[in-house]
N, C-alpha and C. Protein backbone atom coordinates (compact mmCIF):
# COMPACT_ATOMS: atom_id res chain seq x y z
N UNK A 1 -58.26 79.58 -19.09
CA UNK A 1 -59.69 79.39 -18.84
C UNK A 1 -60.35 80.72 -18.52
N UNK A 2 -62.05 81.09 -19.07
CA UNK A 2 -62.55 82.55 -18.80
C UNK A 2 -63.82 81.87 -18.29
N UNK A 3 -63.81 82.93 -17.48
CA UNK A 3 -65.42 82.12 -17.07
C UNK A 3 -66.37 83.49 -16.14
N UNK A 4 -67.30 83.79 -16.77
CA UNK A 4 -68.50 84.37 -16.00
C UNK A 4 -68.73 84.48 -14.53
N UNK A 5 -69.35 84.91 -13.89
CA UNK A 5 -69.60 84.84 -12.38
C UNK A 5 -70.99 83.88 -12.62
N UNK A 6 -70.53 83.05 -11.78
CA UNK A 6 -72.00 82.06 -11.53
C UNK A 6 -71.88 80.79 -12.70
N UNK A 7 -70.66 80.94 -13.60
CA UNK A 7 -71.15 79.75 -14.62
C UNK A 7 -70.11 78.89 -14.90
N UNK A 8 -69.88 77.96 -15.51
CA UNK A 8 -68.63 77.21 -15.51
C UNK A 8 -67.74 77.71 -16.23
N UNK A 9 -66.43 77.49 -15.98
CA UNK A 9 -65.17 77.98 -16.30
C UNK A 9 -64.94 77.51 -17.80
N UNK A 10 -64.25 78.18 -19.08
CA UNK A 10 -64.81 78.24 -20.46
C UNK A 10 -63.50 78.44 -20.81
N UNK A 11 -62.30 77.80 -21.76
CA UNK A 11 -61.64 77.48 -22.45
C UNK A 11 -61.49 78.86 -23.10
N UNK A 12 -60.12 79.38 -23.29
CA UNK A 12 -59.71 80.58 -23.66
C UNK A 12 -58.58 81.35 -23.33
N UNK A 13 -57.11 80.96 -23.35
CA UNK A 13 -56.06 80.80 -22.84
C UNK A 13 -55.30 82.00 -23.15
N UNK A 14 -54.58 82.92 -22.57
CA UNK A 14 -54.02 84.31 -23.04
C UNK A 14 -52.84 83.96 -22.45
N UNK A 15 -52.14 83.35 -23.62
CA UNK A 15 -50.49 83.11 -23.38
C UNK A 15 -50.24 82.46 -21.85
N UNK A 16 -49.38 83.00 -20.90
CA UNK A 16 -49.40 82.04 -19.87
C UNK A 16 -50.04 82.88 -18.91
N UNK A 17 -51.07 83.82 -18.82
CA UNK A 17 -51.61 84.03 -17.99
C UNK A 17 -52.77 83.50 -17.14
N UNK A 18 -52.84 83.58 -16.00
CA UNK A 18 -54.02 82.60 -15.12
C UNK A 18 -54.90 82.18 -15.40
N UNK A 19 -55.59 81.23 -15.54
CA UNK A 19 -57.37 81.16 -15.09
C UNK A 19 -57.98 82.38 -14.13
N UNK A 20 -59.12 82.98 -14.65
CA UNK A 20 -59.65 83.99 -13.70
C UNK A 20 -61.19 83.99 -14.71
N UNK A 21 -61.99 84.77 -13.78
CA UNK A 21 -63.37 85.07 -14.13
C UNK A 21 -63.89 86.31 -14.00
N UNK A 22 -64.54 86.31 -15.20
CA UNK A 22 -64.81 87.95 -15.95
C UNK A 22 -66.15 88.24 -15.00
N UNK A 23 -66.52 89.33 -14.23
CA UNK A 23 -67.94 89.29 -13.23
C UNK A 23 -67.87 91.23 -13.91
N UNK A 24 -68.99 91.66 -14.19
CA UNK A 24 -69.38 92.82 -14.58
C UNK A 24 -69.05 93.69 -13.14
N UNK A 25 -68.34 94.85 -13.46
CA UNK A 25 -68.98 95.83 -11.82
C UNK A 25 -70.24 95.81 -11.73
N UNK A 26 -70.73 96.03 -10.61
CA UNK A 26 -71.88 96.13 -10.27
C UNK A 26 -72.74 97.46 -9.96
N UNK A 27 -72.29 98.64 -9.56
CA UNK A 27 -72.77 99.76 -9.66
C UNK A 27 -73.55 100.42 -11.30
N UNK A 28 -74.61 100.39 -10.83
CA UNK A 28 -75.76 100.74 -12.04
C UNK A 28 -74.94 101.96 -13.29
N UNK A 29 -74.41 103.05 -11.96
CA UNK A 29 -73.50 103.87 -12.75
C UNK A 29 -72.46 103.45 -14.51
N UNK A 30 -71.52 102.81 -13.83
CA UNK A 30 -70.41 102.56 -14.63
C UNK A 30 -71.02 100.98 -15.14
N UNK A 31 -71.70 99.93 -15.03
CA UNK A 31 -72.42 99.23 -15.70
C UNK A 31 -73.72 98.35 -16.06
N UNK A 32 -74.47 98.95 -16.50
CA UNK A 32 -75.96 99.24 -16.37
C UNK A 32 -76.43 98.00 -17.18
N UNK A 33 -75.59 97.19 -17.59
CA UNK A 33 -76.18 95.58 -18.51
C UNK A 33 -76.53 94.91 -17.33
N UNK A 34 -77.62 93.98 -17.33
CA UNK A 34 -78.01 93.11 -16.81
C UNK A 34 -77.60 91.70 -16.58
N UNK A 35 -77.22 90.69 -17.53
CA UNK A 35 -76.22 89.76 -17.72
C UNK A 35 -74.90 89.84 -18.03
N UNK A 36 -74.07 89.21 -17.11
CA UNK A 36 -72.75 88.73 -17.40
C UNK A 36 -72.45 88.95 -19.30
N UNK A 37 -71.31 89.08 -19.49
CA UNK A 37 -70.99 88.99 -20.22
C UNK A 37 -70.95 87.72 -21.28
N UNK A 38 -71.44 87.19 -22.51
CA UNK A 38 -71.70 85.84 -22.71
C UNK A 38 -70.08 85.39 -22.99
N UNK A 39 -70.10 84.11 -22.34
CA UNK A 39 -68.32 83.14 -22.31
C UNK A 39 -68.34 83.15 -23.14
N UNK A 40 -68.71 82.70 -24.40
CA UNK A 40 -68.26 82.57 -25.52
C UNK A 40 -67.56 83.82 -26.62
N UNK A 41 -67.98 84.60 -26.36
CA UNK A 41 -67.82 85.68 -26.83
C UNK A 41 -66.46 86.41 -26.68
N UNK A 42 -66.12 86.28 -24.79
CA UNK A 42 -65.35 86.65 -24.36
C UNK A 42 -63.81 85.52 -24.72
N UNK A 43 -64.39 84.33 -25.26
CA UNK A 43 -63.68 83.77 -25.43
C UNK A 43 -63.08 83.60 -26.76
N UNK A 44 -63.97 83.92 -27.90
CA UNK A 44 -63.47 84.13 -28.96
C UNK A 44 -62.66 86.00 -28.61
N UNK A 45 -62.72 86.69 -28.20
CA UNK A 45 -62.47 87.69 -28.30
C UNK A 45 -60.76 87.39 -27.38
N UNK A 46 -60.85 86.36 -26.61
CA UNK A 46 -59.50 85.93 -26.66
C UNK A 46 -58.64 85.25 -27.68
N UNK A 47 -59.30 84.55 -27.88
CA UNK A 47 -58.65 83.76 -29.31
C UNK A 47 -57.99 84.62 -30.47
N UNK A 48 -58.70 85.92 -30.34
CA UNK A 48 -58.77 86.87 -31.70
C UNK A 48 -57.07 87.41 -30.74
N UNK A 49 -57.00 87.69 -29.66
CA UNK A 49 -56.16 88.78 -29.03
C UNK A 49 -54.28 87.75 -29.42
N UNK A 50 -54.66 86.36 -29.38
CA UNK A 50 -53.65 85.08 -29.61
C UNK A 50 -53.64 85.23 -30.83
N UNK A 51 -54.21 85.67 -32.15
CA UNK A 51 -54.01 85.31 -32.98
C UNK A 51 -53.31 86.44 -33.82
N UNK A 52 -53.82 87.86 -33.29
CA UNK A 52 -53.38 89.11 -33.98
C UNK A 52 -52.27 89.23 -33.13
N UNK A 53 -51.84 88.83 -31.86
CA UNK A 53 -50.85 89.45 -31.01
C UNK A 53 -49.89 90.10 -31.71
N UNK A 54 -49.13 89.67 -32.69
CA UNK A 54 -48.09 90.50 -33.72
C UNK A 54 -48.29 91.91 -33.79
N UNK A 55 -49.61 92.42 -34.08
CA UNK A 55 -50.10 93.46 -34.28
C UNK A 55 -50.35 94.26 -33.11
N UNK A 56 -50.60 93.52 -31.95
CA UNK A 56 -51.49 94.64 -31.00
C UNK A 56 -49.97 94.52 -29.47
N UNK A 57 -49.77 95.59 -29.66
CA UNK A 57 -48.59 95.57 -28.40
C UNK A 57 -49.24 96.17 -27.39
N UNK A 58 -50.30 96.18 -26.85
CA UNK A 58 -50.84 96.59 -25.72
C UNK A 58 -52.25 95.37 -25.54
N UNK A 59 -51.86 94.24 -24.25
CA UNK A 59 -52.51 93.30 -24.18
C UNK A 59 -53.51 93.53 -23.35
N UNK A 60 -53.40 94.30 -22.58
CA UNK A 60 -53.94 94.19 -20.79
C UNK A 60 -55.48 94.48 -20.92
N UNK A 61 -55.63 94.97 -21.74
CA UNK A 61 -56.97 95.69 -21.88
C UNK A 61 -57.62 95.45 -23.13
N UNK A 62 -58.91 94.96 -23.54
CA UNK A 62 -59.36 95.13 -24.98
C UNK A 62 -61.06 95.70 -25.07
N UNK A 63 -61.45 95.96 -25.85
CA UNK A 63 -63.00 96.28 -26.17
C UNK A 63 -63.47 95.49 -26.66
N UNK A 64 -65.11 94.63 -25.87
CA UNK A 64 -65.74 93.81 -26.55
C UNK A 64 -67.01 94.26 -27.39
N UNK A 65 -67.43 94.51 -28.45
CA UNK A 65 -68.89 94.87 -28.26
C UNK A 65 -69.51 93.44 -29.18
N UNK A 66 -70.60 93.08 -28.49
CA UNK A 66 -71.39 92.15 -28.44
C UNK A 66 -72.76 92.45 -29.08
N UNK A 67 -72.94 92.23 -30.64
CA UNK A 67 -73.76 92.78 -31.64
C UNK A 67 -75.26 91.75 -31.27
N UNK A 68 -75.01 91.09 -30.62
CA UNK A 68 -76.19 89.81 -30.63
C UNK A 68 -77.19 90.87 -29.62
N UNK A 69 -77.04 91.78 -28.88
CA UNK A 69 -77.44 92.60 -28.06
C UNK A 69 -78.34 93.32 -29.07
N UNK A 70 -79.42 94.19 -28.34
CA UNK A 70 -80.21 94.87 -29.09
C UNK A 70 -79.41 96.83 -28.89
N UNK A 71 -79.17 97.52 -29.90
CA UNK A 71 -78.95 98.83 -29.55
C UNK A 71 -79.39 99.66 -27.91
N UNK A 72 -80.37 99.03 -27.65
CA UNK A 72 -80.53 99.72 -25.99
C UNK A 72 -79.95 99.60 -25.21
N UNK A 73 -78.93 98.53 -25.24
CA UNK A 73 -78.18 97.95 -23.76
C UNK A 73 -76.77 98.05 -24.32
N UNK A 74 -76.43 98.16 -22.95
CA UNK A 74 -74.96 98.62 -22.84
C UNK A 74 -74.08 97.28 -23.42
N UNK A 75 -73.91 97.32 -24.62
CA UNK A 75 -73.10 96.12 -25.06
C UNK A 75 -71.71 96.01 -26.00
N UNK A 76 -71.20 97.59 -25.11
CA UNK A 76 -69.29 97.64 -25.41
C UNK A 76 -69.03 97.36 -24.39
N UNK A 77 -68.12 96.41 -24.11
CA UNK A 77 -67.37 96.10 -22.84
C UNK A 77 -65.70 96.43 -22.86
N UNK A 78 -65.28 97.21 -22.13
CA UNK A 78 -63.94 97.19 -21.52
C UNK A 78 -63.71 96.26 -20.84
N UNK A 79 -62.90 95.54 -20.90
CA UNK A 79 -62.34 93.99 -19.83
C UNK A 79 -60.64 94.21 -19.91
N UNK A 80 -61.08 94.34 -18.77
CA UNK A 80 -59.36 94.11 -18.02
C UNK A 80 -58.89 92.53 -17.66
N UNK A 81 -58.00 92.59 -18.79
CA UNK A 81 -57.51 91.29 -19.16
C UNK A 81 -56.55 90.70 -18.12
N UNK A 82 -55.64 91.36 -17.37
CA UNK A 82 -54.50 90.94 -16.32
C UNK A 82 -55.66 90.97 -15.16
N UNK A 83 -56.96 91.65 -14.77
CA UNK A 83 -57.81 91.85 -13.73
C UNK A 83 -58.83 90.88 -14.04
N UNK A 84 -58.90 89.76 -15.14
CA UNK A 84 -60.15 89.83 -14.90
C UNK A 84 -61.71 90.36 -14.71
N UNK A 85 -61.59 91.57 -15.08
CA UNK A 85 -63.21 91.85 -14.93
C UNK A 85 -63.40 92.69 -16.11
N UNK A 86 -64.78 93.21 -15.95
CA UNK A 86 -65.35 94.40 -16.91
C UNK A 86 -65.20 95.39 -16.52
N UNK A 87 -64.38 96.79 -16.97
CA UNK A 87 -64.01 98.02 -16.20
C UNK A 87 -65.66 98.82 -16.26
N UNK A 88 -65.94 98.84 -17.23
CA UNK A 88 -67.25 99.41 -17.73
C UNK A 88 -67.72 98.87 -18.77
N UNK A 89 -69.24 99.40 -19.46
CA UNK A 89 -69.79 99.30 -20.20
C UNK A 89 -70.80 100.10 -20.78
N UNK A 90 -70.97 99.86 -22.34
CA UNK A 90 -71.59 101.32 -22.62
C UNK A 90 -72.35 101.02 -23.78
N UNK A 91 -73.19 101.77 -24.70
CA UNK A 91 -74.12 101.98 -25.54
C UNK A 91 -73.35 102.37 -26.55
N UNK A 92 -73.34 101.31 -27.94
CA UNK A 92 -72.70 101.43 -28.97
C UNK A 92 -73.61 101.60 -29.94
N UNK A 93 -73.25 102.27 -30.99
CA UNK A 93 -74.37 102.22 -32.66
C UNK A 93 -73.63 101.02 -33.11
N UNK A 94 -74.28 100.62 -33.96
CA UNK A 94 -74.36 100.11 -35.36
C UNK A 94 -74.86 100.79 -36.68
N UNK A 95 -74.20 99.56 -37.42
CA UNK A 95 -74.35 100.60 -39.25
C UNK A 95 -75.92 100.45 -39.64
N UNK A 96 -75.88 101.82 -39.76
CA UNK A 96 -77.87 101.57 -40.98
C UNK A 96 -77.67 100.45 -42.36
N UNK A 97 -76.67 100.00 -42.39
CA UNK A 97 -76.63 98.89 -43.40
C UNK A 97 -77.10 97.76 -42.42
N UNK A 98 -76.60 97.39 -41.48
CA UNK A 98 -76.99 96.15 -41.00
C UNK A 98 -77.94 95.89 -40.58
N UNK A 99 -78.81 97.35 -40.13
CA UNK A 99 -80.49 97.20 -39.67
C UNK A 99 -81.21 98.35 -40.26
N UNK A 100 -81.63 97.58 -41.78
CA UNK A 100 -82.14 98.62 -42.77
C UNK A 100 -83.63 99.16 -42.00
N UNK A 101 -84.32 98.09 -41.33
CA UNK A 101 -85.50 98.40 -40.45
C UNK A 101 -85.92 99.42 -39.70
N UNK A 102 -84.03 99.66 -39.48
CA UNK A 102 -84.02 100.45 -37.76
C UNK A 102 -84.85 99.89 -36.81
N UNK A 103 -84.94 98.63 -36.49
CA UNK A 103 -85.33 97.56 -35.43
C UNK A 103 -84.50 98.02 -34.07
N UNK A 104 -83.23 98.32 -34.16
CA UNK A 104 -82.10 98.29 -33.17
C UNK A 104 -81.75 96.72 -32.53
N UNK A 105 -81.43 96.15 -33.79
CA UNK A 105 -80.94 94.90 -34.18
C UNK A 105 -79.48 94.81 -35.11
N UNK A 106 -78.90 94.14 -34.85
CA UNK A 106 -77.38 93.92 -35.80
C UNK A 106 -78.75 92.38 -37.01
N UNK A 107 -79.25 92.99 -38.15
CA UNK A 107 -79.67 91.68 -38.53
C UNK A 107 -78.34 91.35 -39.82
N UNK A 108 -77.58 91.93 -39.95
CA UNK A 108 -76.14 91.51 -41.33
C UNK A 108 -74.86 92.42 -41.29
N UNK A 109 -73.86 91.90 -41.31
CA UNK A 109 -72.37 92.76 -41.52
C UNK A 109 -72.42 92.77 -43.29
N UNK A 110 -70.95 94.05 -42.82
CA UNK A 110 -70.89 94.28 -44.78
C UNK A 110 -69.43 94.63 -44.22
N UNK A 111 -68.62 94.44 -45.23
CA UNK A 111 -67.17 94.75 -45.52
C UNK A 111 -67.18 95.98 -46.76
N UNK A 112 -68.09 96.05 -47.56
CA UNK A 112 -68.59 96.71 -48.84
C UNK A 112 -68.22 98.21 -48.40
N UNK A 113 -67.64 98.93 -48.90
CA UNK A 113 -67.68 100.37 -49.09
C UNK A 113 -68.85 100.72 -49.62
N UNK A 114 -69.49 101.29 -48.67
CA UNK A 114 -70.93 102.06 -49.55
C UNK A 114 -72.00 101.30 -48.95
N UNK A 115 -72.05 100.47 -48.05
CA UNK A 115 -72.80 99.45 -47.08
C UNK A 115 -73.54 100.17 -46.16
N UNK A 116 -72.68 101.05 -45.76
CA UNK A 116 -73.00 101.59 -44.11
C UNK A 116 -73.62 100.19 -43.10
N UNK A 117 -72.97 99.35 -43.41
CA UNK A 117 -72.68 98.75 -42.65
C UNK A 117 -71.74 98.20 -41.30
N UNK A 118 -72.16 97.50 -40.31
CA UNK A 118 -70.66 97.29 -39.33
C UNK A 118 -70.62 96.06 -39.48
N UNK A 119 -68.89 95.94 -39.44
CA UNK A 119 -67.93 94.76 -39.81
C UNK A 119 -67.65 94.03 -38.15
N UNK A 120 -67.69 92.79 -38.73
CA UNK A 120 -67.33 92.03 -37.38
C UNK A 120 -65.74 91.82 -37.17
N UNK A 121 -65.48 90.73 -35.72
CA UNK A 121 -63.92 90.62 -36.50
C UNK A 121 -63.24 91.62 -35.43
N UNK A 122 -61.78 91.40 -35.60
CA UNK A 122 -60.82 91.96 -34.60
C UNK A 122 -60.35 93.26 -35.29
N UNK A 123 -60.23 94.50 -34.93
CA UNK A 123 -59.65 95.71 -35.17
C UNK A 123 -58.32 96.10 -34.25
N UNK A 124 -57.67 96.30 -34.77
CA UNK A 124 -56.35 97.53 -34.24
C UNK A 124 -56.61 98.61 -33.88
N UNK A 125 -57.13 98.85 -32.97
CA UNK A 125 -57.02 100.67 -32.44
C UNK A 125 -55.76 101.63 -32.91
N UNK A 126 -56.26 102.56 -33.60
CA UNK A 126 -55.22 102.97 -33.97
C UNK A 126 -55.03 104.49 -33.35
N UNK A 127 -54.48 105.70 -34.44
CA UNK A 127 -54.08 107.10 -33.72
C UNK A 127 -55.16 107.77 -33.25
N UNK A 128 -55.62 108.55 -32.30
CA UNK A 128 -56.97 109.43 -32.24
C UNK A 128 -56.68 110.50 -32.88
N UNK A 129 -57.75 111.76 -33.25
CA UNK A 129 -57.33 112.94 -33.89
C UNK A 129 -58.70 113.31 -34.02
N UNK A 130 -58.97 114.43 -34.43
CA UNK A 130 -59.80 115.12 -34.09
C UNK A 130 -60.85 115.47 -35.42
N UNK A 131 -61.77 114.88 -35.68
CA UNK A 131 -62.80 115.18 -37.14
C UNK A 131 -64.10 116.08 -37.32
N UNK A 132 -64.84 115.86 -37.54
CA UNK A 132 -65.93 115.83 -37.82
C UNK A 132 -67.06 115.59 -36.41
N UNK A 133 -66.60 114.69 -36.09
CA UNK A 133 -66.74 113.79 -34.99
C UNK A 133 -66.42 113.86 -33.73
N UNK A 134 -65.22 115.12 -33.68
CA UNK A 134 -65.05 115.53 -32.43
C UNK A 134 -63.60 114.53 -32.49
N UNK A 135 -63.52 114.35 -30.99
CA UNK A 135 -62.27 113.49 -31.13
C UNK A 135 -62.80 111.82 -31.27
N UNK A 136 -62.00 111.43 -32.17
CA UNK A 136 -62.22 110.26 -32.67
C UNK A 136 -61.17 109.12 -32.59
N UNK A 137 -61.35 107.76 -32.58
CA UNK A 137 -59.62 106.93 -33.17
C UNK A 137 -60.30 105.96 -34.30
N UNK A 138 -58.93 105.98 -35.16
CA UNK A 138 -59.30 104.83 -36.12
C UNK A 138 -59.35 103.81 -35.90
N UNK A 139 -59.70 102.51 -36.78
CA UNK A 139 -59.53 101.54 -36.37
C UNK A 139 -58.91 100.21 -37.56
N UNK A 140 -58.07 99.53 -37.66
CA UNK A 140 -57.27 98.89 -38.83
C UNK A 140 -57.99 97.22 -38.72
N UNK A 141 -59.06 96.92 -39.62
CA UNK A 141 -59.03 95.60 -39.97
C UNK A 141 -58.25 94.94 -40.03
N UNK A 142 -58.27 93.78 -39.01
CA UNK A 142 -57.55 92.41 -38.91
C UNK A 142 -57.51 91.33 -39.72
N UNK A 143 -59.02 91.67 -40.25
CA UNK A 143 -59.76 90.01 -40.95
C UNK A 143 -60.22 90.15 -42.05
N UNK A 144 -60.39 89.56 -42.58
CA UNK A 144 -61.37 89.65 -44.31
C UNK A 144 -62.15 90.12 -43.92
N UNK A 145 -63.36 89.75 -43.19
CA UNK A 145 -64.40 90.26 -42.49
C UNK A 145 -64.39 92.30 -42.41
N UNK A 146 -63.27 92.59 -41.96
CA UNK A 146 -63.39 94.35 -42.23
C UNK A 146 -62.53 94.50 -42.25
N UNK A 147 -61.49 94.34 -43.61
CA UNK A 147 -60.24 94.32 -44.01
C UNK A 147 -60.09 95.51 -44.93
N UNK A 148 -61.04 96.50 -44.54
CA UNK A 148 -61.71 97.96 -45.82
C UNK A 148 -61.81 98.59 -44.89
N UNK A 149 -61.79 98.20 -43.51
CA UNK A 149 -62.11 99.52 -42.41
C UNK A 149 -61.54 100.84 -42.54
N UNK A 150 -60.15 101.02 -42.78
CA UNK A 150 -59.87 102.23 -43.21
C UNK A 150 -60.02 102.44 -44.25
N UNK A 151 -60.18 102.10 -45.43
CA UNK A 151 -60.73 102.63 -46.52
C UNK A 151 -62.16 103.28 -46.68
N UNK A 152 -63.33 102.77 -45.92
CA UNK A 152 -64.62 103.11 -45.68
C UNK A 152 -64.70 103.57 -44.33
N UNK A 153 -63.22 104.10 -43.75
CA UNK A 153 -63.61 105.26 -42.51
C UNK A 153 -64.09 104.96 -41.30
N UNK A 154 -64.05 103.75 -41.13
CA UNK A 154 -64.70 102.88 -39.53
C UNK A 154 -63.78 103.31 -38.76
N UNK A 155 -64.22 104.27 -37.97
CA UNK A 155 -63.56 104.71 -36.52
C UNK A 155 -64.78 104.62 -35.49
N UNK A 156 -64.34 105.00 -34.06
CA UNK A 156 -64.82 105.66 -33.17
C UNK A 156 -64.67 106.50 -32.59
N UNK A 157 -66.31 107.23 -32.74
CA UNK A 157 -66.47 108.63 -32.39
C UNK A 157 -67.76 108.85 -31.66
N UNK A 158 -67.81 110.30 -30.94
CA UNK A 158 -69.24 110.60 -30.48
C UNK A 158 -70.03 110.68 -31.37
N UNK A 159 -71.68 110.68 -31.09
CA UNK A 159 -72.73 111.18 -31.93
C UNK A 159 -73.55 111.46 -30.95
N UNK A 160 -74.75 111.96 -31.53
CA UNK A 160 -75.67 112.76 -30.72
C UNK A 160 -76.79 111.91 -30.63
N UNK A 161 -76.89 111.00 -31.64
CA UNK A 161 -78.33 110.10 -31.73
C UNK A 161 -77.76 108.46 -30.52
N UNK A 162 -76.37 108.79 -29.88
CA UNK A 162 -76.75 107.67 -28.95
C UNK A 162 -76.58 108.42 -27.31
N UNK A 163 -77.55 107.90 -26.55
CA UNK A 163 -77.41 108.50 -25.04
C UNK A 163 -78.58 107.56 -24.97
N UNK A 164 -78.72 107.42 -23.32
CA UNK A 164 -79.14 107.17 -22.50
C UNK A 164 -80.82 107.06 -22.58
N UNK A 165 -81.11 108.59 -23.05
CA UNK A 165 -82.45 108.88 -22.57
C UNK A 165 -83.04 108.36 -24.26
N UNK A 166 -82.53 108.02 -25.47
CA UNK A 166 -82.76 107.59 -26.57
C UNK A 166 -83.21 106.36 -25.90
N UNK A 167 -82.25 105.37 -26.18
CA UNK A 167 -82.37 103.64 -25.34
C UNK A 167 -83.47 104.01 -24.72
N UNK A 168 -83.94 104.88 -23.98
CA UNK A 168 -85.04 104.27 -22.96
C UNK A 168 -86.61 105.02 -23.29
N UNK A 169 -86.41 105.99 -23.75
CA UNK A 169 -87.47 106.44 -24.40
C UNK A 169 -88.04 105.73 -25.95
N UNK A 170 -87.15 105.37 -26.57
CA UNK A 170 -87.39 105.06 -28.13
C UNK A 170 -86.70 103.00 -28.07
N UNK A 171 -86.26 102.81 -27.11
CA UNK A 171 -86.30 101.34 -27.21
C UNK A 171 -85.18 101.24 -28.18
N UNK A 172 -84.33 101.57 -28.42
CA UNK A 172 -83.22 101.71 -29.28
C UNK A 172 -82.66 103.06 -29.17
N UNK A 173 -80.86 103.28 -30.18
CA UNK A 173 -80.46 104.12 -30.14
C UNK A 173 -80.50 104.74 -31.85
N UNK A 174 -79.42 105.72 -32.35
CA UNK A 174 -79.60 105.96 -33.44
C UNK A 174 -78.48 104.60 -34.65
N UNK A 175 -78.42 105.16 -35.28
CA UNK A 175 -77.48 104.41 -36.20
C UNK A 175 -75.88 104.89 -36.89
N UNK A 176 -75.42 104.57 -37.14
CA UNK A 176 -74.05 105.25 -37.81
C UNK A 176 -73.86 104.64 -39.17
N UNK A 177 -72.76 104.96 -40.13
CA UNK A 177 -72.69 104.84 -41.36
C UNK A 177 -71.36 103.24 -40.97
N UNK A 178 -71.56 102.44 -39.74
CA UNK A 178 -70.79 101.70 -39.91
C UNK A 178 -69.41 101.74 -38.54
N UNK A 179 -69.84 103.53 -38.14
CA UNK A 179 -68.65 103.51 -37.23
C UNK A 179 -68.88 102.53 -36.12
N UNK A 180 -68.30 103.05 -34.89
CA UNK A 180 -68.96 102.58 -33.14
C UNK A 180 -68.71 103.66 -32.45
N UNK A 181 -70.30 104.37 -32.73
CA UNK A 181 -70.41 105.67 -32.24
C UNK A 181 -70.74 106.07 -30.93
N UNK A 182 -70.34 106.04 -29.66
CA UNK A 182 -70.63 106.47 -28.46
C UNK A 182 -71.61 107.52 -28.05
N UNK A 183 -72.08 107.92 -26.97
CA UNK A 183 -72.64 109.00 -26.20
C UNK A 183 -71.49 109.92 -25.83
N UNK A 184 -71.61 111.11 -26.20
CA UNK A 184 -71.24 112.48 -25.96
C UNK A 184 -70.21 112.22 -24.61
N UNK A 185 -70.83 111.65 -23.15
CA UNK A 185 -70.92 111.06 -21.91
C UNK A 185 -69.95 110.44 -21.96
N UNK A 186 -69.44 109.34 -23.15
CA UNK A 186 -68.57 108.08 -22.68
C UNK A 186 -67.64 108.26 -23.29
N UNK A 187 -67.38 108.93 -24.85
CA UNK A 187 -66.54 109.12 -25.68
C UNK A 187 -65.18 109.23 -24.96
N UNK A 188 -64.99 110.33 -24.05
CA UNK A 188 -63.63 110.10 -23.81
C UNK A 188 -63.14 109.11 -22.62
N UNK A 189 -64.14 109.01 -21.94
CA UNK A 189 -63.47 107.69 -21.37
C UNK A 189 -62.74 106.58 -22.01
N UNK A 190 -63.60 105.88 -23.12
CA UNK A 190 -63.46 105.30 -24.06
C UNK A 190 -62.29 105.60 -24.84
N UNK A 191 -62.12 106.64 -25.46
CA UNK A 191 -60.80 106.96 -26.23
C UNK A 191 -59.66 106.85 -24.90
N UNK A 192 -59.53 106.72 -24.21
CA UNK A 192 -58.43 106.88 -22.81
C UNK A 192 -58.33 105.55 -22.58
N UNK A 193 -59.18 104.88 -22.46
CA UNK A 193 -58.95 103.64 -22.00
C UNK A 193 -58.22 102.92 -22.81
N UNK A 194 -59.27 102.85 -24.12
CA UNK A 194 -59.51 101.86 -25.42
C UNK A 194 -57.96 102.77 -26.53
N UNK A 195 -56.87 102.76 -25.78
CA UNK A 195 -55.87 103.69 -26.94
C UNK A 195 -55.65 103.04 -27.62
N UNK A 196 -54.61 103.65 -28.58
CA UNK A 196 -53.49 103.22 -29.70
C UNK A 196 -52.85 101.71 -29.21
N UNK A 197 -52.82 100.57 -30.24
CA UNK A 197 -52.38 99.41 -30.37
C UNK A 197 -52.90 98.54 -29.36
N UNK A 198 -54.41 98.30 -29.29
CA UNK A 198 -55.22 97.49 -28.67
C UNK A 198 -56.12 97.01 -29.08
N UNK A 199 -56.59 96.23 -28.84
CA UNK A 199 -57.97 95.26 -29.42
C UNK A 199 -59.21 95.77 -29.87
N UNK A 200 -59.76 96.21 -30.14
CA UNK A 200 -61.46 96.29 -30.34
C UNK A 200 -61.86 95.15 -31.17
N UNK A 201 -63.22 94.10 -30.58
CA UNK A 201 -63.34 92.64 -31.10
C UNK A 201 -64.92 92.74 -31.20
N UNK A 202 -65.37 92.85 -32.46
CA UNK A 202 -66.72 92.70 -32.25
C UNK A 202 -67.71 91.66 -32.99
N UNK A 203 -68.39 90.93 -32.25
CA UNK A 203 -69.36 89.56 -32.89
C UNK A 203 -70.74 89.41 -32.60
N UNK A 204 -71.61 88.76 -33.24
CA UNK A 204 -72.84 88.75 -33.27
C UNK A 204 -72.68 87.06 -32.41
């Protein structure tokens, strides 16, 4: 069972580990979202962790990012899976395929090479190494859904068009060709936490 702070307890079972409830830290610092994390989400993002387990030998920890969110708000979540909670949270891009507008909206996924789009769906964290991008890690499609991720280069990396003072000045951040591009600021936290053979789960 997963369940929110304040809301009823929500179906989502991680092998034989406890019932417990996911409550955001609270210091503005390390997580600056306003609502709980949505159950459902957190709960498919369990389901995904039961279903790839074969693949991912590091359980304890996974990355949620939550596309139903608008680009301004902090909507990658670290959740500590044996703890129960959200370690942090942070300001992710999305692909200029999915918000041709630049609204700072997820309005469509693409699996398509040549989309610049972002793929939904469970990823494999894979090796980090160092690009273009600074230091970066790949990431290995789980699902039909972004089963091309390494072929069309979906990693995570820093960029310069997402921070803080973007979100709040411009009401959105920038865009990426599809990756999940961080702030300069969070990148390596993120690569440290979020390593090799772990979850990254992301849904609208």
């Amino acid at each position: 069972m997963i369940a929110t702070a304040g809301s009823a307890m929500v179906g989502g079972p991680l092998g034989s580990a406890p019932a417990f409830a996911i409550t955001p830290v609270r210091e503005p610092e390390v997580s600056p979202f306003a609502h709980p994390t949505r159950p459902l989400i957190v709960q498919r993002a369990a389901a995904a962790l039961d279903a790839h387990g074969a693949h991912i030998r590091n359980r304890d920890l996974v990355g949620l990012v939550d596309f139903s969110k608008a680009s301004r708000e902090a909507r990658f979540h670290l959740i500590d899976i044996e703890g129960g909670k959200v370690l942090s949270s942070h300001l992710v891009s999305h692909g200029s395929g999915s918000d041709p507008a630049n609204s700072g909206w997820v309005q469509r996924f693409s699996n398509r090479y040549g989309s610049y789009a972002s793929s939904p769906g469970a990823f494999l964290t894979g090796a980090a190494y160092s690009g273009k991008h600074g230091r970066s890690r790949r990431l290995i499609g789980l699902e039909d859904e972004n089963s091309a991720a390494m072929e069309r280069g979906i990693v995570i990396h820093a960029a310069s068009y997402v921070s803080d003072e973007m979100a709040q000045t411009q009401g959105r951040i920038g865009r990426s060709q599809g990756c999940f591009a961080f702030s300069d600021k969070d990148i390596d936290g993120v690569l440290a936490r979020l390593g090799e053979g772990r979850l990254l789960y992301a849904a609208k």
